[in-house]
PDB file of N, CA and C in Angstrom:
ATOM      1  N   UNK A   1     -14.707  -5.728  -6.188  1.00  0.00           N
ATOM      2  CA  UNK A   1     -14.510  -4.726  -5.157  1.00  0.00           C
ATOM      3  C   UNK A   1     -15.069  -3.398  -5.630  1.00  0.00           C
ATOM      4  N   UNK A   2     -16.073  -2.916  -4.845  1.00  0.00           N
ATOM      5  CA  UNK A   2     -16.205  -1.628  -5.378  1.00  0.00           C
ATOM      6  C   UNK A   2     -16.373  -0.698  -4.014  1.00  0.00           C
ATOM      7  N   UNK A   3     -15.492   0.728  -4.869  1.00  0.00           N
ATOM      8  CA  UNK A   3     -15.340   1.444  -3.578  1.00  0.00           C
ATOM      9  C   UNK A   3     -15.957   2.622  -4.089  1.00  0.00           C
ATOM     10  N   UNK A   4     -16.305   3.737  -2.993  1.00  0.00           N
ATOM     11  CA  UNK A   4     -17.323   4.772  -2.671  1.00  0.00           C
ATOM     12  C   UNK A   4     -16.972   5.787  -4.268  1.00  0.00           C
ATOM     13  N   UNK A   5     -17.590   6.356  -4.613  1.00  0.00           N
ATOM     14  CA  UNK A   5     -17.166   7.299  -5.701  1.00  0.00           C
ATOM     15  C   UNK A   5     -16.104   8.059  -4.874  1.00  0.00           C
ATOM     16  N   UNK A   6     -16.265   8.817  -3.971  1.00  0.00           N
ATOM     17  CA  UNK A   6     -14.981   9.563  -2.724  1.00  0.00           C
ATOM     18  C   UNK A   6     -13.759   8.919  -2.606  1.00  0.00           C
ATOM     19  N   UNK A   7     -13.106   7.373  -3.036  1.00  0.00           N
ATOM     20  CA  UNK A   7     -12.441   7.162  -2.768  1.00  0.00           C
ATOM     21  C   UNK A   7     -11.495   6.494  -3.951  1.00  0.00           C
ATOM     22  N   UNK A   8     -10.233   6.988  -4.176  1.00  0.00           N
ATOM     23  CA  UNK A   8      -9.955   7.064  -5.213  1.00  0.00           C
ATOM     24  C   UNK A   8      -8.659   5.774  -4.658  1.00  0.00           C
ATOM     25  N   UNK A   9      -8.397   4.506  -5.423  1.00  0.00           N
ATOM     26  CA  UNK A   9      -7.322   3.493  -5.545  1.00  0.00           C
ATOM     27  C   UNK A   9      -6.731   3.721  -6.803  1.00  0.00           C
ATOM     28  N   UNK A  10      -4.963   3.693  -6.685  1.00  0.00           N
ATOM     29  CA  UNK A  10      -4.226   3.763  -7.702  1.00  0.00           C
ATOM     30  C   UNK A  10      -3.954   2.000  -7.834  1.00  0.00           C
ATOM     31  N   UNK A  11      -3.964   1.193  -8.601  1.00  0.00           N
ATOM     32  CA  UNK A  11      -3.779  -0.112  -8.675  1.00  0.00           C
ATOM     33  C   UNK A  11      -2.209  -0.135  -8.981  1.00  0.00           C
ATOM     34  N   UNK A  12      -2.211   0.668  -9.848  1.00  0.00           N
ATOM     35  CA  UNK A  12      -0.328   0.694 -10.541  1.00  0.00           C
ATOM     36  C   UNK A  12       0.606   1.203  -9.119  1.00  0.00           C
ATOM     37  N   UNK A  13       0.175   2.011  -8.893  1.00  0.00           N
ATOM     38  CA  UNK A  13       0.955   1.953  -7.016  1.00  0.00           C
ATOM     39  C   UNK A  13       1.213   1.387  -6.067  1.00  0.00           C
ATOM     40  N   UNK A  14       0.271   0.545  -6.384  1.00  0.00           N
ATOM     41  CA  UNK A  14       0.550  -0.611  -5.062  1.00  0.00           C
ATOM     42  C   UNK A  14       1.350  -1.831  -5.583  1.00  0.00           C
ATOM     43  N   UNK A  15       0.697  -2.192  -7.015  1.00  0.00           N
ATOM     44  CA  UNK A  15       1.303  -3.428  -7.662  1.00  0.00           C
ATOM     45  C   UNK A  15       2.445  -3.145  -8.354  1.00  0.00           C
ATOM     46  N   UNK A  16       2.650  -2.122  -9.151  1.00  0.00           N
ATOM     47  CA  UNK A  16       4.021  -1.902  -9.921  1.00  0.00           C
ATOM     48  C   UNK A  16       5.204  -0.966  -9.015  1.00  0.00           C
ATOM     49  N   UNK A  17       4.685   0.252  -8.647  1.00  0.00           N
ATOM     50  CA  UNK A  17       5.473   0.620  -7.771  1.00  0.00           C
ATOM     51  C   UNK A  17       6.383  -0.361  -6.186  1.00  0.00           C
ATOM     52  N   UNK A  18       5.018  -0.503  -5.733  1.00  0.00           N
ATOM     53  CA  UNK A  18       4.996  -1.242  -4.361  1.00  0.00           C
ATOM     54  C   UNK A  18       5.682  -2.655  -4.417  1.00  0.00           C
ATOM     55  N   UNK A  19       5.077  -3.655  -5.664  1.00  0.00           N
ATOM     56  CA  UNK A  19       5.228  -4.470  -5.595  1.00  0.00           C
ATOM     57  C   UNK A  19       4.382  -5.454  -4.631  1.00  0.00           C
ATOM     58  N   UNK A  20       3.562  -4.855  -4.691  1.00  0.00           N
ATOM     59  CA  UNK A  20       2.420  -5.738  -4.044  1.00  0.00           C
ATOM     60  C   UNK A  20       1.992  -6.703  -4.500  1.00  0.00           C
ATOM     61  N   UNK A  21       1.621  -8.074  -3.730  1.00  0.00           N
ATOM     62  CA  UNK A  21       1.364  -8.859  -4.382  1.00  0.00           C
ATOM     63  C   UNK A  21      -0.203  -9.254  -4.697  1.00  0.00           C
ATOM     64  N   UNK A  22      -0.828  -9.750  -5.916  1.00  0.00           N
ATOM     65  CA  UNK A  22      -2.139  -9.990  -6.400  1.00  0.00           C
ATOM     66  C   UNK A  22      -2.712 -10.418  -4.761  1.00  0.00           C
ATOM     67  N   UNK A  23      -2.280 -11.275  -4.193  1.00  0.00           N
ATOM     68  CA  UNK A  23      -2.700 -12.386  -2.967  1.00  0.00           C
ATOM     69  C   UNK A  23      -3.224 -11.557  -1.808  1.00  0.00           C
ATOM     70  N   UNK A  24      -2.223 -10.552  -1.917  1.00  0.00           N
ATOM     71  CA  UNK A  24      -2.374  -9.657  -0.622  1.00  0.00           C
ATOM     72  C   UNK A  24      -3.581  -9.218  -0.120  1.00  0.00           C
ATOM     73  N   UNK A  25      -4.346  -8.447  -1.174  1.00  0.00           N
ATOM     74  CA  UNK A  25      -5.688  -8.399  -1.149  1.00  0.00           C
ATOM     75  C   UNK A  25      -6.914  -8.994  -1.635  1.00  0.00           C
ATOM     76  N   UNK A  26      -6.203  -9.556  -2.962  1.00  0.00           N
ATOM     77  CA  UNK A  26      -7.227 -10.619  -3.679  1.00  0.00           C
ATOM     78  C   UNK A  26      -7.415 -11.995  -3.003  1.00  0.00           C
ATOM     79  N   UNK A  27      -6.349 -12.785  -1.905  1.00  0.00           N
ATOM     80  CA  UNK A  27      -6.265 -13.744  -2.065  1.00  0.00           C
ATOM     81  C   UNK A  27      -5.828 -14.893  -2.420  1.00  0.00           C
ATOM     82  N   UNK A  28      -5.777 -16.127  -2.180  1.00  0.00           N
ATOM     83  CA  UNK A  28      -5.160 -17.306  -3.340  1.00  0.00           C
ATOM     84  C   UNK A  28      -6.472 -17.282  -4.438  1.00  0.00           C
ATOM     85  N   UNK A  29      -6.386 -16.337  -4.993  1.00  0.00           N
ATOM     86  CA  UNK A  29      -7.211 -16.790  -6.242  1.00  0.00           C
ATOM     87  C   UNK A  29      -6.972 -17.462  -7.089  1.00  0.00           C
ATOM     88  N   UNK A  30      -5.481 -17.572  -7.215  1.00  0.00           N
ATOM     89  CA  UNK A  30      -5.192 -18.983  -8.420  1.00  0.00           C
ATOM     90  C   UNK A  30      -5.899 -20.591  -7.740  1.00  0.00           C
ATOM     91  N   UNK A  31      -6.183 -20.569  -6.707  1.00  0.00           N
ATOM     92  CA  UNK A  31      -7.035 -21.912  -6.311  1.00  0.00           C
ATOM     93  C   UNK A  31      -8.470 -21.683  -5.942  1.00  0.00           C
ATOM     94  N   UNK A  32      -9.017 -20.339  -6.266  1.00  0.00           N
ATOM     95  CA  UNK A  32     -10.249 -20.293  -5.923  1.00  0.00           C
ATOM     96  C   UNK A  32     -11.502 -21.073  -7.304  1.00  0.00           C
ATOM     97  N   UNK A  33     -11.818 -21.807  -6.488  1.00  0.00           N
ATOM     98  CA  UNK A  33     -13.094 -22.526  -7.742  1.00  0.00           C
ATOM     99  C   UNK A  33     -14.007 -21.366  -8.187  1.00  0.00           C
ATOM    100  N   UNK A  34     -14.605 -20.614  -7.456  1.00  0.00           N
ATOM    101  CA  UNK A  34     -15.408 -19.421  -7.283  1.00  0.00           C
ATOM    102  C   UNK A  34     -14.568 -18.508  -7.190  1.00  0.00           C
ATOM    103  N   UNK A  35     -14.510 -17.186  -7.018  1.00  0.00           N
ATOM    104  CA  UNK A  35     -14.113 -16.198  -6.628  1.00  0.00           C
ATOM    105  C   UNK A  35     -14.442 -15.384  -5.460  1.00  0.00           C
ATOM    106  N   UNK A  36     -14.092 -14.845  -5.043  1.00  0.00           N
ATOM    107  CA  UNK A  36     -15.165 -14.433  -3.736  1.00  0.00           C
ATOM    108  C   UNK A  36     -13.937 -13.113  -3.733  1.00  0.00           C
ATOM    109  N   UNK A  37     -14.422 -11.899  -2.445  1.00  0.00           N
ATOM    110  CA  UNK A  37     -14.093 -11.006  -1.992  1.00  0.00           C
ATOM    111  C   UNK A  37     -12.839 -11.567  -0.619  1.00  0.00           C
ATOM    112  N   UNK A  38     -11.853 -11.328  -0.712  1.00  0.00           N
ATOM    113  CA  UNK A  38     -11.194 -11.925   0.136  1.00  0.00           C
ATOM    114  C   UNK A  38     -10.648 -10.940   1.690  1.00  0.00           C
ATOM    115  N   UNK A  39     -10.648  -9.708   1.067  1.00  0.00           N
ATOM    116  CA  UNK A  39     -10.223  -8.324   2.216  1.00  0.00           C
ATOM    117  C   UNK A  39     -11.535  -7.577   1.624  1.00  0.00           C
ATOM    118  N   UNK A  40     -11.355  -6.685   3.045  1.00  0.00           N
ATOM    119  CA  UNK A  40     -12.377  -6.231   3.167  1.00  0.00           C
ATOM    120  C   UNK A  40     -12.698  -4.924   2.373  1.00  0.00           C
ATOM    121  N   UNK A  41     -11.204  -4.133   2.264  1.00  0.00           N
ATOM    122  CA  UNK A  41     -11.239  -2.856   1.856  1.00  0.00           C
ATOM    123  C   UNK A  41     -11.948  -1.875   1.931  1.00  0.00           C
ATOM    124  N   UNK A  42     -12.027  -1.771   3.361  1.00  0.00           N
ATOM    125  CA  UNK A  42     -12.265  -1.406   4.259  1.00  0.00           C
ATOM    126  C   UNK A  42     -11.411   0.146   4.605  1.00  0.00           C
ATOM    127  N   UNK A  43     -11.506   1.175   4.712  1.00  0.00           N
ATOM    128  CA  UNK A  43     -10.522   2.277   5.482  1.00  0.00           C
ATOM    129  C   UNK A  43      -9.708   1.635   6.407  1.00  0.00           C
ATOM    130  N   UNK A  44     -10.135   1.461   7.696  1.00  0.00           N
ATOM    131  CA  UNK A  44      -8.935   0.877   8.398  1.00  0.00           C
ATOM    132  C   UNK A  44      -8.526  -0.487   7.931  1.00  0.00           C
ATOM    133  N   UNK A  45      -8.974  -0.929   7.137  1.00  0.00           N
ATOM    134  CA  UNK A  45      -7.902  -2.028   6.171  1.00  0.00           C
ATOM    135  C   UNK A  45      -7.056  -1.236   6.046  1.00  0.00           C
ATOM    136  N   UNK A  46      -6.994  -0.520   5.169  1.00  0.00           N
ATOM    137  CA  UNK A  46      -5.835   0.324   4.061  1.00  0.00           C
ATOM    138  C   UNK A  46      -5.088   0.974   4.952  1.00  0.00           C
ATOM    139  N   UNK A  47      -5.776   1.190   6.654  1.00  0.00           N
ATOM    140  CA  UNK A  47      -4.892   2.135   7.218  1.00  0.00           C
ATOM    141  C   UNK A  47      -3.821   1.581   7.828  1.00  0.00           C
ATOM    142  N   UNK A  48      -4.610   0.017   8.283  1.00  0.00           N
ATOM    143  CA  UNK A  48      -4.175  -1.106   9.519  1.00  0.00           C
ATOM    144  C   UNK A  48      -2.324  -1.413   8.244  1.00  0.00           C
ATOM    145  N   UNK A  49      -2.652  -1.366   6.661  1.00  0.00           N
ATOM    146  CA  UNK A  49      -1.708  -2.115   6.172  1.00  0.00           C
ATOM    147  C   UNK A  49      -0.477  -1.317   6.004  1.00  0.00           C
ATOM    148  N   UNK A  50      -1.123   0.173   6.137  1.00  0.00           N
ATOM    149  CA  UNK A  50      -0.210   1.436   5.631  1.00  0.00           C
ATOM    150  C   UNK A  50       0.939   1.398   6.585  1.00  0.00           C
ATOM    151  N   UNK A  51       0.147   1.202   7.912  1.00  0.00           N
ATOM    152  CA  UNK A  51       0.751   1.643   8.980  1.00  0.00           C
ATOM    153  C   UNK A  51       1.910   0.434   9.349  1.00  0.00           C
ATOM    154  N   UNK A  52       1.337  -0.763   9.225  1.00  0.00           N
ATOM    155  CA  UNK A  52       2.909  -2.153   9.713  1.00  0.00           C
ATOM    156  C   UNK A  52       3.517  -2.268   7.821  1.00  0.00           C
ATOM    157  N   UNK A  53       2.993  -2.212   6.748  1.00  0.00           N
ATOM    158  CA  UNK A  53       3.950  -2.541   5.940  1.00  0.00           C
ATOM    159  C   UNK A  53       5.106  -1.690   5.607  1.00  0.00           C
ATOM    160  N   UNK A  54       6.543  -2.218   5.612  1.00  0.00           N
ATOM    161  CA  UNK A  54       7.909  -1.369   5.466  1.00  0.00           C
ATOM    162  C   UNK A  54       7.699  -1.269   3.774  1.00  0.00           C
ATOM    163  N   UNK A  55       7.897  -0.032   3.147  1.00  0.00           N
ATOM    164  CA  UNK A  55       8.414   0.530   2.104  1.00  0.00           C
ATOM    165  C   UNK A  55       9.063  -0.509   1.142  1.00  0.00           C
ATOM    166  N   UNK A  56       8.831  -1.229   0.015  1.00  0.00           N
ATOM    167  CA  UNK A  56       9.903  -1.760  -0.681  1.00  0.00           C
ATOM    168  C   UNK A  56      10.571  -0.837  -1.467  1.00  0.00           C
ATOM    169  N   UNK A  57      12.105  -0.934  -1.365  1.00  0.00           N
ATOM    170  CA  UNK A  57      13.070  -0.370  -1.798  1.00  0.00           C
ATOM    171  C   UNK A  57      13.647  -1.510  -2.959  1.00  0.00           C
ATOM    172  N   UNK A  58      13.796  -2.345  -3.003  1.00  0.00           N
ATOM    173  CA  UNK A  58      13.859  -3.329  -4.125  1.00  0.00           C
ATOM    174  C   UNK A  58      13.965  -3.230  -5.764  1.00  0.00           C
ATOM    175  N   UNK A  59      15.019  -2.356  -5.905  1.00  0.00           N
ATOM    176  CA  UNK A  59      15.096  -2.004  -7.695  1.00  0.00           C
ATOM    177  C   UNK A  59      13.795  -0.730  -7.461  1.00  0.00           C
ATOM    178  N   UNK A  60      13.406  -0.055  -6.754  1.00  0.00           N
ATOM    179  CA  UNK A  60      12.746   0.795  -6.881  1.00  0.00           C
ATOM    180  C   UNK A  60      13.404   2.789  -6.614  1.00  0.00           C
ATOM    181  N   UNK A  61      13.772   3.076  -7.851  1.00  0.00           N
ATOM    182  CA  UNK A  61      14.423   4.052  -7.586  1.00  0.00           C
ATOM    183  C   UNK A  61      13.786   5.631  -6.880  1.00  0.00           C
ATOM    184  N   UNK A  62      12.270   5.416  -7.286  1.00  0.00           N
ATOM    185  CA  UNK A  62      11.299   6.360  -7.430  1.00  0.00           C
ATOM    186  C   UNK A  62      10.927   6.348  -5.692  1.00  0.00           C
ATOM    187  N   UNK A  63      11.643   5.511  -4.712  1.00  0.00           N
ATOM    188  CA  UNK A  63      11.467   5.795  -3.218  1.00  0.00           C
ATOM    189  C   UNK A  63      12.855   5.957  -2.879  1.00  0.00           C
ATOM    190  N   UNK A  64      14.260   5.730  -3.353  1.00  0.00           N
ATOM    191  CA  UNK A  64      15.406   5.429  -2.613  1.00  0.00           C
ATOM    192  C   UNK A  64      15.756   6.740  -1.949  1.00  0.00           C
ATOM    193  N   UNK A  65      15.626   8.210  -2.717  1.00  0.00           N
ATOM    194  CA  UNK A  65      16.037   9.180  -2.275  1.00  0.00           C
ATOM    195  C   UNK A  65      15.578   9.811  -1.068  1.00  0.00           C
ATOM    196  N   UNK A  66      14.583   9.946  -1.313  1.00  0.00           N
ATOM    197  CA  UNK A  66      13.110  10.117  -0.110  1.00  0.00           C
ATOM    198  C   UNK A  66      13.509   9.299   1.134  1.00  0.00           C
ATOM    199  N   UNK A  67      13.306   8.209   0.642  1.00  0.00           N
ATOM    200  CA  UNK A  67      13.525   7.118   2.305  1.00  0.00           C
ATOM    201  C   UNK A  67      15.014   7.268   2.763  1.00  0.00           C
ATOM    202  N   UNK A  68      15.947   7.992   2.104  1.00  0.00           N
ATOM    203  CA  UNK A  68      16.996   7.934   2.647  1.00  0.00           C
ATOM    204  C   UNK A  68      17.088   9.249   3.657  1.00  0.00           C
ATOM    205  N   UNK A  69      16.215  10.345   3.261  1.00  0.00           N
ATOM    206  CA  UNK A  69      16.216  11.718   4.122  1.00  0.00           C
ATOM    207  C   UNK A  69      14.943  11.519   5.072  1.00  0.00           C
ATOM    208  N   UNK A  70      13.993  10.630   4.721  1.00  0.00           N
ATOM    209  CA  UNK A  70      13.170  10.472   5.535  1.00  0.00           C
ATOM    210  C   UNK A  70      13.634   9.216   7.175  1.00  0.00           C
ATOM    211  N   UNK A  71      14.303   8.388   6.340  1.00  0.00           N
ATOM    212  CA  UNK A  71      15.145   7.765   7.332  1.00  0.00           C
ATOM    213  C   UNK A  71      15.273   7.934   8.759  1.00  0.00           C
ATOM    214  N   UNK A  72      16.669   9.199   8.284  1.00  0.00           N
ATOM    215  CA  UNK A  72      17.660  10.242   8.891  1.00  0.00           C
ATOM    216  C   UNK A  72      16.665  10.595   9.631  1.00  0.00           C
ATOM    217  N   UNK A  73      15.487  11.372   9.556  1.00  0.00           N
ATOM    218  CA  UNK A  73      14.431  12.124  10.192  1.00  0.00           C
ATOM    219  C   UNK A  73      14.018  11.329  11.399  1.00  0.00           C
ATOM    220  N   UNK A  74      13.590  10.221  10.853  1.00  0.00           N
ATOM    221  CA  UNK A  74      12.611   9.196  11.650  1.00  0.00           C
ATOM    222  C   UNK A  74      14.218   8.217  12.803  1.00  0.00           C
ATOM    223  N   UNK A  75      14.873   8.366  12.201  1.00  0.00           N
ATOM    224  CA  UNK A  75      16.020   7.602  13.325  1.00  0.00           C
ATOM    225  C   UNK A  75      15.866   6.013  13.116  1.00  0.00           C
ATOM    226  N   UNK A  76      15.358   5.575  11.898  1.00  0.00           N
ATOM    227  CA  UNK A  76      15.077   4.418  11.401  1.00  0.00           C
ATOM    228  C   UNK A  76      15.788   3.558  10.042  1.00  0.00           C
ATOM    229  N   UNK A  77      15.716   2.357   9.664  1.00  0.00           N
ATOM    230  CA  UNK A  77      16.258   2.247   8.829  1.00  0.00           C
ATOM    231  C   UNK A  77      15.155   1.810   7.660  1.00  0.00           C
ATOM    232  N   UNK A  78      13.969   1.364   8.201  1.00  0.00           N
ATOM    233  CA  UNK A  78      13.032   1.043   7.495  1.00  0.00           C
ATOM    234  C   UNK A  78      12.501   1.766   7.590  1.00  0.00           C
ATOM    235  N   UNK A  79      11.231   2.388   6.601  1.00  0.00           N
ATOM    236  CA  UNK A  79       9.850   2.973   6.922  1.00  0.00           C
ATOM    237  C   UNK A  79       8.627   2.574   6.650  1.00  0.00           C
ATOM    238  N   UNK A  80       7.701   2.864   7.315  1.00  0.00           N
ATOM    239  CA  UNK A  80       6.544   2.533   6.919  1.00  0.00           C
ATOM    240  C   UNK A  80       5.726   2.799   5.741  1.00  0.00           C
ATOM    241  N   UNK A  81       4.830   2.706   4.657  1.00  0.00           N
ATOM    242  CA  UNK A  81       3.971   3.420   4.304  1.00  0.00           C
ATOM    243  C   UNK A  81       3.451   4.776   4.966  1.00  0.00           C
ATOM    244  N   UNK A  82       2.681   4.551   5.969  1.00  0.00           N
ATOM    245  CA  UNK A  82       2.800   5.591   6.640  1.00  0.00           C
ATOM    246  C   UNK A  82       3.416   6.786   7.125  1.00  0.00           C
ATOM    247  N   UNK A  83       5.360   6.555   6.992  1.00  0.00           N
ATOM    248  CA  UNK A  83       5.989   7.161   7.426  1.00  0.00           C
ATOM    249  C   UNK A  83       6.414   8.189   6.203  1.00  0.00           C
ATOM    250  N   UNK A  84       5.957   7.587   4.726  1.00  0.00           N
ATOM    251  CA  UNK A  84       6.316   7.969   3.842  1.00  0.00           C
ATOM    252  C   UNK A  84       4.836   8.868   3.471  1.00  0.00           C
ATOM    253  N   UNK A  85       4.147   9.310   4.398  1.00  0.00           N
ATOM    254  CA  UNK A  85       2.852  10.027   3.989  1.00  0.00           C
ATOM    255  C   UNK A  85       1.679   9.096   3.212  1.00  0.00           C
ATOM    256  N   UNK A  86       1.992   7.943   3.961  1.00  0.00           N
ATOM    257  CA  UNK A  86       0.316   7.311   3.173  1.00  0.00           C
ATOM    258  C   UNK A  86      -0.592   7.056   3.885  1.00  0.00           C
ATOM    259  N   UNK A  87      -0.647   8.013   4.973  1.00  0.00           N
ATOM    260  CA  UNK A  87      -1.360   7.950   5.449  1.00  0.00           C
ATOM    261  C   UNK A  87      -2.333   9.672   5.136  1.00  0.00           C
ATOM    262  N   UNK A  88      -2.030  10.231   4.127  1.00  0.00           N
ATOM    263  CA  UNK A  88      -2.685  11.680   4.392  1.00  0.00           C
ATOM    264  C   UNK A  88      -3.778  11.639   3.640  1.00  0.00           C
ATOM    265  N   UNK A  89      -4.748  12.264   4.018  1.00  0.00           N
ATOM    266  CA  UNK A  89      -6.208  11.892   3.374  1.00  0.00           C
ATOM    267  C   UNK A  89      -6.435  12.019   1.948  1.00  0.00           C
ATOM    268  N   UNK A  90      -5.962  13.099   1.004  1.00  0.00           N
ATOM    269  CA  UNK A  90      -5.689  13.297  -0.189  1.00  0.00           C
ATOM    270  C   UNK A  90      -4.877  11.987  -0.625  1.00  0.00           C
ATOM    271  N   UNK A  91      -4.679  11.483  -0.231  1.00  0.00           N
ATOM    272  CA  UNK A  91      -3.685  10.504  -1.104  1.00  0.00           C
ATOM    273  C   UNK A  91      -4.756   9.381  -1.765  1.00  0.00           C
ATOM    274  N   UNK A  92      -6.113   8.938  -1.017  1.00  0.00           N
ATOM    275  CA  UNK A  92      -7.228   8.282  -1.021  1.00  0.00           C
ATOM    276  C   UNK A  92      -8.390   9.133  -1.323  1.00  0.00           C
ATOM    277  N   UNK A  93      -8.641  10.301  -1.085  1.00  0.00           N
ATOM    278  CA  UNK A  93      -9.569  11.011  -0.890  1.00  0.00           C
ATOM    279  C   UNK A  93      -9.884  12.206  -1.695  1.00  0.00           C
ATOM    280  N   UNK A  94     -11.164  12.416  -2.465  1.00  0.00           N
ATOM    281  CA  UNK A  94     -10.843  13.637  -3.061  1.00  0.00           C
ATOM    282  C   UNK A  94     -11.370  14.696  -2.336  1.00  0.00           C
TER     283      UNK A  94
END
């Protein structure tokens, strides 16, 4: 995968923080004979995923406080990526 010099991916954010899984974007690569590109990674990839995936809260202390006032705000019990500001251009962008 290679992305634009302009666009900056934290890997430890998505996978250690997030808990994202390898598959998500890579694929079943544990059964791939070859390897191949599996998502597109793409901008509106990243935006399409920001926007429907809910926040894992899961042993993750470094979101519990935040999503609990952001919550309250939003009138929700889940949030989005998005809702939590991942969607603001600096967050990807230099």
């Amino acid at each position: 995968h290679n992305l634009p010099d302009f666009v900056y991916f934290n890997h430890s954010q998505h996978v250690t923080v997030a808990g994202v899984a390898c598959q998500t974007c890579h694929g079943e690569i544990q059964t791939m004979e070859v390897v191949e590109q599996f998502a597109p990674l793409t901008m509106g990839w990243c935006i399409n995923c920001h926007r429907e995936t809910n926040v894992n809260l899961e042993g993750n202390e470094y979101y519990a406080k935040i999503h609990e006032e952001l919550s309250k705000k939003y009138g929700v019990e889940k949030l989005t990526i998005a809702e939590m500001g991942g969607l603001e251009c600096g967050k990807c962008h230099y």
